[in-house]
C-alpha atoms as a PDB file:
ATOM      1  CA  UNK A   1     137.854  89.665 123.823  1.00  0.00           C
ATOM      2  CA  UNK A   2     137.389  92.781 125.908  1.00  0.00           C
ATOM      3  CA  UNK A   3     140.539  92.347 127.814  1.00  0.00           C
ATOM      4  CA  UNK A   4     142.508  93.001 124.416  1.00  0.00           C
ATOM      5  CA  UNK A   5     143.624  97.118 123.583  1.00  0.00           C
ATOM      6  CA  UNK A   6     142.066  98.074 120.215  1.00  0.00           C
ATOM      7  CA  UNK A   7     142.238 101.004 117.901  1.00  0.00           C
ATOM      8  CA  UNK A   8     139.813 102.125 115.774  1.00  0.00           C
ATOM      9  CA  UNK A   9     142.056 103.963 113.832  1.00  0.00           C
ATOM     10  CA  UNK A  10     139.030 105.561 111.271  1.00  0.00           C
ATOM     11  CA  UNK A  11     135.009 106.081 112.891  1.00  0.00           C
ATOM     12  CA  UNK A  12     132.589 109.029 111.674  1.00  0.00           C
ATOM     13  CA  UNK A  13     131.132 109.138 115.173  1.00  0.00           C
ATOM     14  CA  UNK A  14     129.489 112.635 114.806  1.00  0.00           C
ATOM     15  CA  UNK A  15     127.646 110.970 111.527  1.00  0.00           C
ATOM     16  CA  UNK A  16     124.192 111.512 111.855  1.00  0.00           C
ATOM     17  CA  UNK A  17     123.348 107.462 111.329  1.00  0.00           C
ATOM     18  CA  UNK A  18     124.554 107.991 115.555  1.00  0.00           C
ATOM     19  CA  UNK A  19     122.089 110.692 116.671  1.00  0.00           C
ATOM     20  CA  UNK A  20     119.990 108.956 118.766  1.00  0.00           C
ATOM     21  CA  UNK A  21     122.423 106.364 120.421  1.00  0.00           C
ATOM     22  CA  UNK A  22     125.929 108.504 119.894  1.00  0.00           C
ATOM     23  CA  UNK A  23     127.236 107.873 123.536  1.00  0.00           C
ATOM     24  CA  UNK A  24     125.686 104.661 124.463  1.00  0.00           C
ATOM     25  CA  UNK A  25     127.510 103.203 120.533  1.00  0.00           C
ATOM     26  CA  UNK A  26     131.194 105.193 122.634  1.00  0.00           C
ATOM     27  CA  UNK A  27     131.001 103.713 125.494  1.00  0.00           C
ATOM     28  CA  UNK A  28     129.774 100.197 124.230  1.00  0.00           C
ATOM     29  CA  UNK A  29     133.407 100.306 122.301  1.00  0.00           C
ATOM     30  CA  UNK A  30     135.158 100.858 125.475  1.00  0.00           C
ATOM     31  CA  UNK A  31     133.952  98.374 127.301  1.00  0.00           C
ATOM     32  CA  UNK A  32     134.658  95.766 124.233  1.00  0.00           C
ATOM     33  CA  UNK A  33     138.017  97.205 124.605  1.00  0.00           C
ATOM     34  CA  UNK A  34     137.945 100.020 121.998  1.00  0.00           C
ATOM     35  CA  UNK A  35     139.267 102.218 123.991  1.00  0.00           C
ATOM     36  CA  UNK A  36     140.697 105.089 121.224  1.00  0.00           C
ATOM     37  CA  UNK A  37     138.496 106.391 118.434  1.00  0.00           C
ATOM     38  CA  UNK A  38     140.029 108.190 115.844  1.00  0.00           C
ATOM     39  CA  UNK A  39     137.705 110.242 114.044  1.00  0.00           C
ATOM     40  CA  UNK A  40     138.271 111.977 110.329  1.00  0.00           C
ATOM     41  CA  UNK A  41     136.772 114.794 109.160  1.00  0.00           C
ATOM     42  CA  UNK A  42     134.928 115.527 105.788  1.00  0.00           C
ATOM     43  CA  UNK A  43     134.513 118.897 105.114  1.00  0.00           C
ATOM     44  CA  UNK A  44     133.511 122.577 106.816  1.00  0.00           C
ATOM     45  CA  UNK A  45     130.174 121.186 107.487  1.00  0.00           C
ATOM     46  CA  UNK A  46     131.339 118.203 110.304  1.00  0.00           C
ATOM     47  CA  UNK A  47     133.898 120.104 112.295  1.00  0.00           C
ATOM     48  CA  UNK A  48     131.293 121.226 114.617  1.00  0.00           C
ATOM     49  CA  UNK A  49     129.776 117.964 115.599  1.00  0.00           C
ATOM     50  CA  UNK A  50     133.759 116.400 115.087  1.00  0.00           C
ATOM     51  CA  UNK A  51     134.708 118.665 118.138  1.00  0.00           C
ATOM     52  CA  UNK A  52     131.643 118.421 120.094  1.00  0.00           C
ATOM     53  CA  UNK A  53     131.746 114.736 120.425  1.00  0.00           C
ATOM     54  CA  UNK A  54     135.513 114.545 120.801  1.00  0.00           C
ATOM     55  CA  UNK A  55     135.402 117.550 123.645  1.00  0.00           C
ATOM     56  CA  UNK A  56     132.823 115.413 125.307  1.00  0.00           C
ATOM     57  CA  UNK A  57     134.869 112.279 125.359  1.00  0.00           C
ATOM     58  CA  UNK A  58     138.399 113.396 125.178  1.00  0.00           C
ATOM     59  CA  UNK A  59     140.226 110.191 126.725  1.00  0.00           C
ATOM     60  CA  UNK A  60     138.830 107.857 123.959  1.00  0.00           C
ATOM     61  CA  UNK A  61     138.055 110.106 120.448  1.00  0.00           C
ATOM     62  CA  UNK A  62     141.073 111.817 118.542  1.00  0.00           C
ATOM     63  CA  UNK A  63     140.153 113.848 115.759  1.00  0.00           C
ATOM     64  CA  UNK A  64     141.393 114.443 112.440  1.00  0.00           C
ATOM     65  CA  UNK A  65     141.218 117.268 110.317  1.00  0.00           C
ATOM     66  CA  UNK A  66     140.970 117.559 106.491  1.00  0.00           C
ATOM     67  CA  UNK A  67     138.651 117.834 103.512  1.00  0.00           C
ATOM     68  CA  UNK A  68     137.143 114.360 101.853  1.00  0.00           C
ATOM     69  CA  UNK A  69     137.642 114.387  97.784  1.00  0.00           C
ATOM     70  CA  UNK A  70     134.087 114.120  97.579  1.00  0.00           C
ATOM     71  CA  UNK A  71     133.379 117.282  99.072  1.00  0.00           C
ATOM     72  CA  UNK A  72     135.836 118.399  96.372  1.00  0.00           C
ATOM     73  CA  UNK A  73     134.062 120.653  93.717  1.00  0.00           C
ATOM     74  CA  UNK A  74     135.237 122.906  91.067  1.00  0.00           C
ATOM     75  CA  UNK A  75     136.445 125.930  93.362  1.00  0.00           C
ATOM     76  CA  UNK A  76     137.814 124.154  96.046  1.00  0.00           C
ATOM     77  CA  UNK A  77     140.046 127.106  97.497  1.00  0.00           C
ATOM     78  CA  UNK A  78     136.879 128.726  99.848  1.00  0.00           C
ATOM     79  CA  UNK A  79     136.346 125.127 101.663  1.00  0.00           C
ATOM     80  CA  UNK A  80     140.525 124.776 102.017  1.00  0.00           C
ATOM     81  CA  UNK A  81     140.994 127.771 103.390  1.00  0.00           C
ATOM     82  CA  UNK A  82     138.787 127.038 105.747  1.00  0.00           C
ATOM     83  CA  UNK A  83     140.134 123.897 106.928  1.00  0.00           C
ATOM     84  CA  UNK A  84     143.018 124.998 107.067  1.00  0.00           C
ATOM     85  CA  UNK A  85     142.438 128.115 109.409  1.00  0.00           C
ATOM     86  CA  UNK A  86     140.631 125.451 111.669  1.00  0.00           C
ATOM     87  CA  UNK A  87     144.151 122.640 111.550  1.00  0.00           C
ATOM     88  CA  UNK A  88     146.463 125.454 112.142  1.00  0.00           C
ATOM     89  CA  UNK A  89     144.720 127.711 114.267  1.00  0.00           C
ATOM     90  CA  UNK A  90     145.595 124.750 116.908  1.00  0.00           C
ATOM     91  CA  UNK A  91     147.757 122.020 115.290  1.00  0.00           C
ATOM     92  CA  UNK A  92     148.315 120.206 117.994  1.00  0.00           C
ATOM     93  CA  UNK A  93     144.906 119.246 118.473  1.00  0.00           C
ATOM     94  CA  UNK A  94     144.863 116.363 116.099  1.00  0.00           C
ATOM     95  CA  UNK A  95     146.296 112.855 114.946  1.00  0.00           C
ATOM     96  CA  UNK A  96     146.328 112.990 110.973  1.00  0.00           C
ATOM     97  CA  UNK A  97     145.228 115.198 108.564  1.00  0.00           C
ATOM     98  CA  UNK A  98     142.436 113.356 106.654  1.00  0.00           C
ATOM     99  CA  UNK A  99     140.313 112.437 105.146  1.00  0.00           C
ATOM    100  CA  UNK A 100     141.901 113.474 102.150  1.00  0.00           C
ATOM    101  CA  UNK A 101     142.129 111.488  98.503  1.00  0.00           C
ATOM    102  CA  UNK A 102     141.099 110.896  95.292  1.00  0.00           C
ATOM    103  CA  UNK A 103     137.783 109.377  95.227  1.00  0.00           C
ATOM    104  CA  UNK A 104     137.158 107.729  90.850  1.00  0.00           C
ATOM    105  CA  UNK A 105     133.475 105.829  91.829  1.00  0.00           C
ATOM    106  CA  UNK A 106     131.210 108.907  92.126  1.00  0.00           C
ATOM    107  CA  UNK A 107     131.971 111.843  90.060  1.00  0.00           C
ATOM    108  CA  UNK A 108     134.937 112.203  87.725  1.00  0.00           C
ATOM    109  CA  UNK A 109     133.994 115.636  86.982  1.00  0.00           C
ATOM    110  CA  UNK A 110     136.439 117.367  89.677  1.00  0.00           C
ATOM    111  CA  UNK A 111     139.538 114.762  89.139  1.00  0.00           C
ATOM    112  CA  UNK A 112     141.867 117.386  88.433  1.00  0.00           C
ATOM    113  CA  UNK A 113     140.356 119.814  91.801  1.00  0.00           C
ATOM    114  CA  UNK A 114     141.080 116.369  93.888  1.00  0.00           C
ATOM    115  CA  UNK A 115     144.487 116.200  93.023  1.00  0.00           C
ATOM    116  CA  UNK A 116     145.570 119.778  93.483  1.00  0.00           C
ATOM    117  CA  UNK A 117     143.412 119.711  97.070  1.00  0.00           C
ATOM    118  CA  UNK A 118     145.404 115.931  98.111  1.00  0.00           C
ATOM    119  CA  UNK A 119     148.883 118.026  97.183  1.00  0.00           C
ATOM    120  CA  UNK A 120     148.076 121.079  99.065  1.00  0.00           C
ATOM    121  CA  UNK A 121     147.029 119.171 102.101  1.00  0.00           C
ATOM    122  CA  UNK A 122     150.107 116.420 101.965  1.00  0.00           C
ATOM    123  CA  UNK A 123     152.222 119.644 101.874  1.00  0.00           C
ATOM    124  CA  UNK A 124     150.230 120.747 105.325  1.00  0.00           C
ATOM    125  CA  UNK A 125     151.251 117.093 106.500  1.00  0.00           C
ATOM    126  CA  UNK A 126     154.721 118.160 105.778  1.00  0.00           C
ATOM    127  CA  UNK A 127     154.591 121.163 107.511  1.00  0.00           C
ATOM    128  CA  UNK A 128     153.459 119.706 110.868  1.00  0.00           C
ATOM    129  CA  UNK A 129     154.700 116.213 110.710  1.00  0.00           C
ATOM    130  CA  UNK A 130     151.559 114.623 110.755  1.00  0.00           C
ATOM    131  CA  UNK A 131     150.699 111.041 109.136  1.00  0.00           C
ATOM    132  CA  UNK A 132     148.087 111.228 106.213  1.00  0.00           C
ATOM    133  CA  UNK A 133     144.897 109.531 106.276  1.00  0.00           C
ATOM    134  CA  UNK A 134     144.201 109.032 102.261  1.00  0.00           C
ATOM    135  CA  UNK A 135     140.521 107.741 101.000  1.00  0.00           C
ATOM    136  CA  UNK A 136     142.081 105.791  97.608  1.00  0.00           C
ATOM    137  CA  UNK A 137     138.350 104.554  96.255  1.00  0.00           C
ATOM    138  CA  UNK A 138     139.236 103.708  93.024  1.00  0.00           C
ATOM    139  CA  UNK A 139     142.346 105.656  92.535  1.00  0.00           C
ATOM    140  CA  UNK A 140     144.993 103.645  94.897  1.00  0.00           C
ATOM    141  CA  UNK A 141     147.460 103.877  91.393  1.00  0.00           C
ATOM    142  CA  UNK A 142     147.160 107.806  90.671  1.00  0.00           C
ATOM    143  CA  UNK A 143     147.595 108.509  94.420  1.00  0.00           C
ATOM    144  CA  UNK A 144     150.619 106.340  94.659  1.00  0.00           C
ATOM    145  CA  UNK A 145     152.006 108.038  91.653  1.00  0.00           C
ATOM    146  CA  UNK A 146     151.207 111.298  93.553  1.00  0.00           C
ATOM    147  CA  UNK A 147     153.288 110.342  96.294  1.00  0.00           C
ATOM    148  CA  UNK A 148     156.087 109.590  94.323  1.00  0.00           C
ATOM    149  CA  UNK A 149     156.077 113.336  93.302  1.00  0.00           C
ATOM    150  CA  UNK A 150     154.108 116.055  93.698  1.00  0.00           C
ATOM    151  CA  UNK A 151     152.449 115.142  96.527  1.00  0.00           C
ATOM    152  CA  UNK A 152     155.935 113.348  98.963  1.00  0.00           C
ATOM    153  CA  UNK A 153     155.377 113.175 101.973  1.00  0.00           C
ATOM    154  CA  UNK A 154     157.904 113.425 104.928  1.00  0.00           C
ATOM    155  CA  UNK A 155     156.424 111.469 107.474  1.00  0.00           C
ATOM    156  CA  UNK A 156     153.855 108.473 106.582  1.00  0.00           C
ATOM    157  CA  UNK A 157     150.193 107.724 106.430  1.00  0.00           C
ATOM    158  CA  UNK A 158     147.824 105.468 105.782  1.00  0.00           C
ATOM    159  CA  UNK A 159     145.746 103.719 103.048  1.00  0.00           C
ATOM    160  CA  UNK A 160     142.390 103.529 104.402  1.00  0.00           C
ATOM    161  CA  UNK A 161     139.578 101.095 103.758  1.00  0.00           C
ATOM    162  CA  UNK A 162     142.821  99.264 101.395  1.00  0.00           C
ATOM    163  CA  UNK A 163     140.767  96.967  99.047  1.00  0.00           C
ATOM    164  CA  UNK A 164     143.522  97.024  95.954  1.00  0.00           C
ATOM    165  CA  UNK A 165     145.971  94.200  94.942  1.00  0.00           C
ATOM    166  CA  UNK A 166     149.490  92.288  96.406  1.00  0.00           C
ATOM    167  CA  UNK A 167     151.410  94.501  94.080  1.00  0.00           C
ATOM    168  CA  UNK A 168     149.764  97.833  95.153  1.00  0.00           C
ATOM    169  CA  UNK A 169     149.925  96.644  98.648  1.00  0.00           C
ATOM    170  CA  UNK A 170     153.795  96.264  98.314  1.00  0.00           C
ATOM    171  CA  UNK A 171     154.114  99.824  96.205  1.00  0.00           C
ATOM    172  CA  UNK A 172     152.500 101.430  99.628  1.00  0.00           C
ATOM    173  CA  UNK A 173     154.537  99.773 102.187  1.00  0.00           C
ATOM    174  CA  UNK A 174     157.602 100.930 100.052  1.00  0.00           C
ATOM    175  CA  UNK A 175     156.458 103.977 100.583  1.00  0.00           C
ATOM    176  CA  UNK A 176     156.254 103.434 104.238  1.00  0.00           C
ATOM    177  CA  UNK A 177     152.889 103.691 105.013  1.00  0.00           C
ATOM    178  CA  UNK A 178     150.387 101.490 106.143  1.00  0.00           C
ATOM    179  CA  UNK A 179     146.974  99.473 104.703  1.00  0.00           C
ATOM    180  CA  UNK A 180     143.759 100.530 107.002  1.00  0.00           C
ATOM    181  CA  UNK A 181     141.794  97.297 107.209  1.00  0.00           C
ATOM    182  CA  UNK A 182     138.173  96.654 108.333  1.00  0.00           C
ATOM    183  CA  UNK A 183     134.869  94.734 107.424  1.00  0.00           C
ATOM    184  CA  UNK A 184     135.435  94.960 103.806  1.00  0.00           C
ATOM    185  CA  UNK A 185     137.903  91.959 104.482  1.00  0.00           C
ATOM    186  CA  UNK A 186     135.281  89.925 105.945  1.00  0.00           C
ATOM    187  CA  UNK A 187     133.076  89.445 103.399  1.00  0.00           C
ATOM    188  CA  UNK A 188     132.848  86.449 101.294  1.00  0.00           C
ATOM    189  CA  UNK A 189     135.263  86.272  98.681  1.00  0.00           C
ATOM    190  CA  UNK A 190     137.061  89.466  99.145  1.00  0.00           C
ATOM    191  CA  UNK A 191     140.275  89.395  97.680  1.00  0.00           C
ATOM    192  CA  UNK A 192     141.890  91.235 100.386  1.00  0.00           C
ATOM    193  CA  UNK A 193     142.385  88.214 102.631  1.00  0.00           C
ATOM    194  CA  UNK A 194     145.181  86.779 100.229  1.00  0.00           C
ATOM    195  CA  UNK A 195     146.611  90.574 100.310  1.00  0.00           C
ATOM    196  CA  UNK A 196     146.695  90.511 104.018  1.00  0.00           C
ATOM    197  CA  UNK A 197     148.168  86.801 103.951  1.00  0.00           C
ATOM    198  CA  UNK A 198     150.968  87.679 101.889  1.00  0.00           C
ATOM    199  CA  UNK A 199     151.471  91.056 103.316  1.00  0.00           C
ATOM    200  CA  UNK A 200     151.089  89.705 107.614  1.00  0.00           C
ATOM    201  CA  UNK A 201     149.752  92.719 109.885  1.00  0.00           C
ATOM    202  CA  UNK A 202     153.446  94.480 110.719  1.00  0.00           C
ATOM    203  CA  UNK A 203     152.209  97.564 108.040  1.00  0.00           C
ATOM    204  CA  UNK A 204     148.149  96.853 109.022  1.00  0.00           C
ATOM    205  CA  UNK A 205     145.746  98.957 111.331  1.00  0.00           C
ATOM    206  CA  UNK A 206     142.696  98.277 112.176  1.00  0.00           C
ATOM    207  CA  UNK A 207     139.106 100.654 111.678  1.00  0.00           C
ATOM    208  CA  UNK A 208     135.509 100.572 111.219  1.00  0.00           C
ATOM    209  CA  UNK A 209     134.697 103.496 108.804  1.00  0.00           C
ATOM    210  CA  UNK A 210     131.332 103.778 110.814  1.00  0.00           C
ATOM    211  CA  UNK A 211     128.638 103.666 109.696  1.00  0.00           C
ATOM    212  CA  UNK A 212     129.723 102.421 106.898  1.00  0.00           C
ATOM    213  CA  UNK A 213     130.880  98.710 105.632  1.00  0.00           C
ATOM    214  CA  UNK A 214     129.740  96.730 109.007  1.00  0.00           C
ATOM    215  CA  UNK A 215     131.761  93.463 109.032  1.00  0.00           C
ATOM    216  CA  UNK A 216     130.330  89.751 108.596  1.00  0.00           C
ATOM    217  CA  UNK A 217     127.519  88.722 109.838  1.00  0.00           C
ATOM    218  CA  UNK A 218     126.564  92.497 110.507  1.00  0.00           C
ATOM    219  CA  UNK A 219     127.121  93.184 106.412  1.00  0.00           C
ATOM    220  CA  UNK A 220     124.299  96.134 105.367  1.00  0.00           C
ATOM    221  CA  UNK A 221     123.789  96.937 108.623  1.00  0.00           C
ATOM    222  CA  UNK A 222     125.062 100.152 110.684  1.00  0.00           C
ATOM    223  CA  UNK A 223     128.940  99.233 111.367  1.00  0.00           C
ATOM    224  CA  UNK A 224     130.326 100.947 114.842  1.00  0.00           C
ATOM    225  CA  UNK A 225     133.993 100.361 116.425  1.00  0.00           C
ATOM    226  CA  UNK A 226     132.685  97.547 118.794  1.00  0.00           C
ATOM    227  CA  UNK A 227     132.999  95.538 115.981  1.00  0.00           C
ATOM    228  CA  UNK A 228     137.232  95.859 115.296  1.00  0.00           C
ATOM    229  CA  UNK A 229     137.408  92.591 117.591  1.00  0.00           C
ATOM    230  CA  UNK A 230     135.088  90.771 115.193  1.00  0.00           C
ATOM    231  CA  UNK A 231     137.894  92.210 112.225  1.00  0.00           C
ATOM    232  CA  UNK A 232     140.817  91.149 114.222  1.00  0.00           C
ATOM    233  CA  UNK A 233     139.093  87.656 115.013  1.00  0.00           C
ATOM    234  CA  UNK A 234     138.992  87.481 111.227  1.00  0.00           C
ATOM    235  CA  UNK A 235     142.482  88.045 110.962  1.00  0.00           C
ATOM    236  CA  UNK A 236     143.587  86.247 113.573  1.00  0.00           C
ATOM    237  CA  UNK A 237     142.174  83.153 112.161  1.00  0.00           C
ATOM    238  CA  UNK A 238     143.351  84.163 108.445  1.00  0.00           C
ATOM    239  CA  UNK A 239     146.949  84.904 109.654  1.00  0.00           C
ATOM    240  CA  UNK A 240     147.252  82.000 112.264  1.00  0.00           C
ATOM    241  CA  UNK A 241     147.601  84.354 115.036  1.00  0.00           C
ATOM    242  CA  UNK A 242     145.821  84.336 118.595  1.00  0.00           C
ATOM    243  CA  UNK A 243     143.545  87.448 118.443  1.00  0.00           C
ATOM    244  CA  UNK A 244     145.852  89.354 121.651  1.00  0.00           C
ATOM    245  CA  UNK A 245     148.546  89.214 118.719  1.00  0.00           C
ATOM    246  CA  UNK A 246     146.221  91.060 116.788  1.00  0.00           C
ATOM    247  CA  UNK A 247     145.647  93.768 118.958  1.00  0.00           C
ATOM    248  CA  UNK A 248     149.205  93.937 120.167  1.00  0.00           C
ATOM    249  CA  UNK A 249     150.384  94.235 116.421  1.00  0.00           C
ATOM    250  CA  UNK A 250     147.863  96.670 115.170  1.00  0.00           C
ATOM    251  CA  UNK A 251     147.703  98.759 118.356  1.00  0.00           C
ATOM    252  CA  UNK A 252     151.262  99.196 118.200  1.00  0.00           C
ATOM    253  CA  UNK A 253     151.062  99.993 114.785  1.00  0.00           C
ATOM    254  CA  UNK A 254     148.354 102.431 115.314  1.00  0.00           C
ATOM    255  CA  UNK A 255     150.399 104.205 118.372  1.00  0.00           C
ATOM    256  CA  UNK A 256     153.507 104.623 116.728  1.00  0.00           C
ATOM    257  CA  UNK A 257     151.582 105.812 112.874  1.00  0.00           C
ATOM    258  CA  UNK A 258     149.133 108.070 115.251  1.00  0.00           C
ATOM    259  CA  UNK A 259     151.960 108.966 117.897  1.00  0.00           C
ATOM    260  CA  UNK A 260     148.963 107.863 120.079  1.00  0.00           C
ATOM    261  CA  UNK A 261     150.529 107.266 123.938  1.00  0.00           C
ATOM    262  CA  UNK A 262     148.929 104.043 125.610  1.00  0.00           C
ATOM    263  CA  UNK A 263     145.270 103.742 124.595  1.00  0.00           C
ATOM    264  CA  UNK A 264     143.086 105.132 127.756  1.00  0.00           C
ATOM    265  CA  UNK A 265     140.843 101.851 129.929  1.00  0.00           C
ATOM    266  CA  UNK A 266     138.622 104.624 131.576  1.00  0.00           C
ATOM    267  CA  UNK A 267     135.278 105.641 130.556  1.00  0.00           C
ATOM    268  CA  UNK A 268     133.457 108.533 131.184  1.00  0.00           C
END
């Protein structure tokens, strides 16, 4: 499967869970064909090690730059600020803003603080035409809503880790962005597999979201982007497809969301 040109289009590479094997785990991805990275950020605390692993491999990792809802508190404007110094002091620099969201599971306490923070950074989206990279964990209706007003974006974005229903999927493709896909749709009975069957992989990109949510068999265990061909092999069985289709479709998609040029086949 290495001869195939995947996208990670979502890997927290500087985590810590990657300390003590952080460029073997890169290169290991290239050479199972991974060859782009795109890497979100979280908050003021990760740029550093975000731009210290992407200035080290520069061909493969594309960074992101944004601030998580869960790093979302009740004075969010200090942390902001900062980001957004960092993003605009050289715009140019990266692929999305994100990760950005509304994140329901952990801690309702700051719901209102998330959605002012997911407006303020769509707008920056706005500003400099770059596609949002939204973390929707359960929230996907509120932040559609958002979308449809005060948070509109110009360009498009993407859904990441998308675990909702048919009729969400369909609300978010109207909007014109896409449905990030990974290991979460390997797992036994997971009810995105009839979303992704009705929905085919022309609005789909693949990621990881390592370390998190490793695919089947490698469920509980650290995930890392050499696994996106075990995700598209997935799909390629669940959508009837041969698994260069796969890439071809999602790699495109990636590209053209990303405005990635021609994913790099060089390692360093």
């Amino acid at each position: 499967m290495n001869h195939c040109g995947w996208i990670d289009t979502h890997a927290h590479l500087y985590d810590s869970a990657f300390d003590a094997d952080r460029v073997q785990i890169i290169k290991q991805a290239v050479n199972m064909g991974v060859h782009t990275m795109l890497l979100p950020n979280v908050d003021v605390s990760t740029v550093m090690a975000l731009h210290q692993i992407v200035s080290q491999f520069p061909t493969h990792l594309k960074p992101m730059m944004g601030l998580h809802p869960c790093s979302v508190n009740d004075e969010p404007g200090t942390a902001l600020s900062e980001i957004e110094k960092i993003l605009f002091s050289s715009p140019q620099s990266y692929v999305a803003i994100g990760e950005v969201g509304l994140d329901y599971y952990w801690d309702k306490t700051f719901i209102l603080q998330q959605k002012e923070t997911f407006t303020i950074q769509a707008q920056w989206a706005n500003r400099l035409q770059l596609p949002l990279v939204i973390h929707s964990r359960d929230s996907i209706d509120e932040l559609i809503q958002l979308l449809k007003t005060s948070a509109r974006v110009d360009y498009s974005g993407v859904f990441h880790c998308f675990t909702g229903s048919i009729q969400q999927a369909h609300r978010i493709l109207d909007l014109g962005f896409y449905l990030g896909i990974g290991g979460v749709s390997t797992f036994k009975n997971a009810s995105i597999a009839n979303v992704i069957k009705s929905i085919g992989l022309q609005h789909v990109v693949l990621e990881t979201d390592a370390p998190y949510l490793a695919p089947a068999p490698y469920r509980g265990t650290r995930n890392e982007p050499s696994y996106i061909p075990l995700i598209a092999q997935f799909l390629s069985e669940l959508c009837q497809l041969q698994i260069e289709d796969v890439a071809e479709i999602t790699s495109s998609n990636a590209r053209k969301l990303f405005n990635l040029t021609t994913s790099a086949h060089v390692t360093r």
